[in-house]
Protein backbone atom coordinates (compact mmCIF):
# COMPACT_ATOMS: atom_id res chain seq x y z
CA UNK A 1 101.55 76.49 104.31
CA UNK A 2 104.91 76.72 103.21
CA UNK A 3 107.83 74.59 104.15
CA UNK A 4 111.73 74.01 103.31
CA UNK A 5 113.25 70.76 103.72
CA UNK A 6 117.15 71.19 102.96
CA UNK A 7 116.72 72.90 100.13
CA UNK A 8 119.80 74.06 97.80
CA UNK A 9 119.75 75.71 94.73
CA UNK A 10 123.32 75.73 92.53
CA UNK A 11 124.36 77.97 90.08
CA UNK A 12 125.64 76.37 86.55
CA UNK A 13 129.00 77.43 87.75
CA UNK A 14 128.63 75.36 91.17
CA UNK A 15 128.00 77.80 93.42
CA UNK A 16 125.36 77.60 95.89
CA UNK A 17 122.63 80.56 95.42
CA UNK A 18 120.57 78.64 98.57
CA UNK A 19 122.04 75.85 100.67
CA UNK A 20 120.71 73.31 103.25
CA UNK A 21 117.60 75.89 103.69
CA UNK A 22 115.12 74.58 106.03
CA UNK A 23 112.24 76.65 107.02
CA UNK A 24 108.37 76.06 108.13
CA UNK A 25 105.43 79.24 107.62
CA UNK A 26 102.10 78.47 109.37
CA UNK A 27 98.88 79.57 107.02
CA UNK A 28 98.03 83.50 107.23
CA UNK A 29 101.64 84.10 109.04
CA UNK A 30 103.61 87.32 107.62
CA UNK A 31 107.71 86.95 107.36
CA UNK A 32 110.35 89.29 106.17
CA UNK A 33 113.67 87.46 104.39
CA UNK A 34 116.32 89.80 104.55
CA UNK A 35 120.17 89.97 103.96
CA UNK A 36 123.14 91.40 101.62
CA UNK A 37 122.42 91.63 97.92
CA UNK A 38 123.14 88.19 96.62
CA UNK A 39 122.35 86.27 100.16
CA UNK A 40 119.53 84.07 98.12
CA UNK A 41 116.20 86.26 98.86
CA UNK A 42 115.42 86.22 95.31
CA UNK A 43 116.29 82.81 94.66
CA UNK A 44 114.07 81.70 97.72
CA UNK A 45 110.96 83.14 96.55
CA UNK A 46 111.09 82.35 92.93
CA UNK A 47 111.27 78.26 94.10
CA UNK A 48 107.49 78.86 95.62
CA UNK A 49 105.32 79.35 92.89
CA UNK A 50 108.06 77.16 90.12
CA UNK A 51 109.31 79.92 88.92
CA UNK A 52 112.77 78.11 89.34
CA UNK A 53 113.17 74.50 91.09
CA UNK A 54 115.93 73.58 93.55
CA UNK A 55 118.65 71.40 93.36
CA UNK A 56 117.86 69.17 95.53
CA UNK A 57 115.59 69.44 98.87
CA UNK A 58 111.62 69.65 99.15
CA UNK A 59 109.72 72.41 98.72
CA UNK A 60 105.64 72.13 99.96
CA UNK A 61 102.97 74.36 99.48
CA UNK A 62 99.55 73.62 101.12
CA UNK A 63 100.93 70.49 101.99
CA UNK A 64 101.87 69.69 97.90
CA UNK A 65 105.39 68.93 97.56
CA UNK A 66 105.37 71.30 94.68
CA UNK A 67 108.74 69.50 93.13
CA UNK A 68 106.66 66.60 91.82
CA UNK A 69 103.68 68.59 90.15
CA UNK A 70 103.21 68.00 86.72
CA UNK A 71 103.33 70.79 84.30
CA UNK A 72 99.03 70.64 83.95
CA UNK A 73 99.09 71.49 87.84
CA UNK A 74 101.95 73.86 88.32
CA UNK A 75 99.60 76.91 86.77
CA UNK A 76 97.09 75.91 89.43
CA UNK A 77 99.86 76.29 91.97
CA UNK A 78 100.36 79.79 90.77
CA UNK A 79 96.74 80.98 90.96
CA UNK A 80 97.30 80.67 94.73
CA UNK A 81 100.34 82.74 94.86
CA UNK A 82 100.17 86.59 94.40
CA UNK A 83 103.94 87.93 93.34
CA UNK A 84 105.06 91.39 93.24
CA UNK A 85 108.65 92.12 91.93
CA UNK A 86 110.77 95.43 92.44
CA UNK A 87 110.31 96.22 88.69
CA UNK A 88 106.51 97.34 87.73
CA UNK A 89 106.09 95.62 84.37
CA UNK A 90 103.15 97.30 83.47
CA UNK A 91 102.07 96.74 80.16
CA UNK A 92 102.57 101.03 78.93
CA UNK A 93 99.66 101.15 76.05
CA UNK A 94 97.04 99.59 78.33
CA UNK A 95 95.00 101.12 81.06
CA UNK A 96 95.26 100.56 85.25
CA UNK A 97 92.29 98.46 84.54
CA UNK A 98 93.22 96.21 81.99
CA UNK A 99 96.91 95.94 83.55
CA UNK A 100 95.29 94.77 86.80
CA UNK A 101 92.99 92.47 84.33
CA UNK A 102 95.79 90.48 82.94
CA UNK A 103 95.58 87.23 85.55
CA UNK A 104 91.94 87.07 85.44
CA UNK A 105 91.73 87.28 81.18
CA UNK A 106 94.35 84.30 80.88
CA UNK A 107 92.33 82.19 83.93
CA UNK A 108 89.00 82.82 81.48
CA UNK A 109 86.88 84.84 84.00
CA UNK A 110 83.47 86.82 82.52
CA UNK A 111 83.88 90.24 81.48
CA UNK A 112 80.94 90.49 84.88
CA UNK A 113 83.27 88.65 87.17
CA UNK A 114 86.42 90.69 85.65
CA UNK A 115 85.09 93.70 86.27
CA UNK A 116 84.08 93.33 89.77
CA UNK A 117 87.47 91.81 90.82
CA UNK A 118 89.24 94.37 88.91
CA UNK A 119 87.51 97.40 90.81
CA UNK A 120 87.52 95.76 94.11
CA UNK A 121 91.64 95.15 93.88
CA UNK A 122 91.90 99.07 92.85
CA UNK A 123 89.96 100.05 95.43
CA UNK A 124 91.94 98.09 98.12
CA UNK A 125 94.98 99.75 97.26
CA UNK A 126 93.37 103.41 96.89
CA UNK A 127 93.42 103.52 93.01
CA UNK A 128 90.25 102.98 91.73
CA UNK A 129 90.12 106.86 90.22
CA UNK A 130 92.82 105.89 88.09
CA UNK A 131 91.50 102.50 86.68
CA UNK A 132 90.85 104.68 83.06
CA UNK A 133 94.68 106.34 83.41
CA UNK A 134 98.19 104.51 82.04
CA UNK A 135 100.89 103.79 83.70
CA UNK A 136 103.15 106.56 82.96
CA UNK A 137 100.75 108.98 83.82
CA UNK A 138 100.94 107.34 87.66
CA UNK A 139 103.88 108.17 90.16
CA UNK A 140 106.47 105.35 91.00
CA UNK A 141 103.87 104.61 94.02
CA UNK A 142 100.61 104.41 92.20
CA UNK A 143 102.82 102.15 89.81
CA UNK A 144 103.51 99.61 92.25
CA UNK A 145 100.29 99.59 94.20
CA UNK A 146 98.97 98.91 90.61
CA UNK A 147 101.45 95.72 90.24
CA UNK A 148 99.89 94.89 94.15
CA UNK A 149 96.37 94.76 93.19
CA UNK A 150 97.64 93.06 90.03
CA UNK A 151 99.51 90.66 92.34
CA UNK A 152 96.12 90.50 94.59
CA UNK A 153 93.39 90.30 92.00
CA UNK A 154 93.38 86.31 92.00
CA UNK A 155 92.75 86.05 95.65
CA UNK A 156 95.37 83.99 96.19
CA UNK A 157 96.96 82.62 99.70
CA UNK A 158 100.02 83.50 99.30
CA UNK A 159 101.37 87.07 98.08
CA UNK A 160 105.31 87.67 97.72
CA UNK A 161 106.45 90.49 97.29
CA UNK A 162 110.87 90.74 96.16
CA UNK A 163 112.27 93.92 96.66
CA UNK A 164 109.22 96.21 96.20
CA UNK A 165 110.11 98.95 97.45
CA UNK A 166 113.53 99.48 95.77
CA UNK A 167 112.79 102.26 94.08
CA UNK A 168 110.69 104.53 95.96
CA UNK A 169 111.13 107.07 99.07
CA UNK A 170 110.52 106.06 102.85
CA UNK A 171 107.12 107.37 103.10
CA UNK A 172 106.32 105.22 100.33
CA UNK A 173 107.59 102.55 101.04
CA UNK A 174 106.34 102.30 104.70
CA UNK A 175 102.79 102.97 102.30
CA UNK A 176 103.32 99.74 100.18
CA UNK A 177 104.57 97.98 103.35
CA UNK A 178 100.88 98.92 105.08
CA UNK A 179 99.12 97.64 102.05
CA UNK A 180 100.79 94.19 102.79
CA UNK A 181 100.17 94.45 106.60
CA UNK A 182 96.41 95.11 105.62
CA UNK A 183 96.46 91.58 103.31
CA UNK A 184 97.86 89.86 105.77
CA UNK A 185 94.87 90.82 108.42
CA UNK A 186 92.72 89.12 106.44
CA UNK A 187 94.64 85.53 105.82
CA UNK A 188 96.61 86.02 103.34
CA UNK A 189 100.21 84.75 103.94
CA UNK A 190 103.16 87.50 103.19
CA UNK A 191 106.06 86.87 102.29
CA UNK A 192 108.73 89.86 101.71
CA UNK A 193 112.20 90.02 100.79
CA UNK A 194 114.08 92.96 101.26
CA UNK A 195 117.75 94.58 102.20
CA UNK A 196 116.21 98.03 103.83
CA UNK A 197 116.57 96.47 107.26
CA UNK A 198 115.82 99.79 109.02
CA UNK A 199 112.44 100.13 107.64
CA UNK A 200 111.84 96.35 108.44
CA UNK A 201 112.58 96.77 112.10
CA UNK A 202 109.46 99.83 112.19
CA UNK A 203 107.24 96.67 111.64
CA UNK A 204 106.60 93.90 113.94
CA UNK A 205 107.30 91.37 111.72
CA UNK A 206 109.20 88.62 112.00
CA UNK A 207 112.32 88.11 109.98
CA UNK A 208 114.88 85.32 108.25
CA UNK A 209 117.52 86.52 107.82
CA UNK A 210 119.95 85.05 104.79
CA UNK A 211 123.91 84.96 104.57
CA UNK A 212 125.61 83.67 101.56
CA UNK A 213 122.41 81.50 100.61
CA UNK A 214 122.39 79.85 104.01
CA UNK A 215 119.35 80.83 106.25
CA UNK A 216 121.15 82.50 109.58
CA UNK A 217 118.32 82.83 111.57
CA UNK A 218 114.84 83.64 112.63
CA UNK A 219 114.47 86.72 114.84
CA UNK A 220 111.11 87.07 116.23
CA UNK A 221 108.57 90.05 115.75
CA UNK A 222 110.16 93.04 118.34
């Protein structure tokens, strides 16, 4: 589903934000990428769906080495990848509804087929009371389960999620962490990077760990 072939990424000042990364995920696996601030979790996930391209290595996805897709086919790459980022960005003056809308209204779906998806996503993440409610009338964790669904709405394959707990309490978090567990049961490949190593160790997930932008090693679920 998703593979690394000696992958680096440099900085414009030389330095090396990934280097000689090499990594394979099977389809509907679930993976944590941990490590010190600036160890290259960020960096890694953003090369998956194009959102930044590496130096040199190969990236695939589905088999697609996603380095030579033209710019017609890279936003059909990213309708198969879900991403959810530490930071909500939730648009303030619109609804829940129409935040989790967003993906669907730029891919062209019905109003029908909009609705339907929209409600279903919401209800997944236990928010489908507040579809008519903005975000700042939502706690931090309503916020972010909003950007989930959001992240989810698409259907997509793959769902990566940077940091999203960041900003919220342990209960929480372990909260947001079940919502991905729950994706994952049903195919969806997960992809997490995050520092709070204690909370990733309550999981039995496995985990690659980063140093310096080199990939370490993978420790097996517990």
């Amino acid at each position: 589903m998703i593979e690394f072939e000696r992958v680096n990424r440099r900085h414009a000042n030389g330095q090396f934000a990934l280097e000689n990364v090499s990594f394979s995920i099977e389809p509907g696996s679930m993976v944590f990428v941990t490590g010190h601030s600036g160890a290259g979790k960020s960096t890694l996930l953003k090369l998956i769906p194009r959102l930044d391209r590496p130096t040199s290595g190969r990236i695939k996805v589905g088999g697609l080495d996603i380095n030579k897709l033209s710019k017609h086919h890279i936003p059909l790459l990213r309708r198969q990848i879900g991403v959810v980022f530490q930071e909500h960005n939730l648009l303030l003056d619109r609804r829940v509804f129409d935040n989790v809308a967003l993906p669907l209204q730029v891919s062209a779906y019905s109003y029908r087929d909009i609705a339907r998806r929209v409600r279903a996503a919401l209800d997944k993440v236990g928010l489908l009371h507040r579809e008519r409610a903005y975000p700042a009338e939502l706690s931090g964790g309503e916020q972010q389960r909003v950007n989930i669904a959001r992240a989810m709405v698409n259907r997509p394959r793959i769902l990566l999620a940077d940091e999203p707990t960041g900003n919220l309490d342990p209960e929480l978090s372990r909260e947001i962490y079940r919502q991905f567990i729950q994706f994952n049961d049903v195919g969806v490949t997960v992809m997490i990077a995050s520092h709070e190593l204690q909370l990733l160790k309550s999981f039995n997930v496995p985990r690659m760990v980063l140093s310096h932008g080199r990939l370490i090693r993978i420790e097996e679920a517990p």
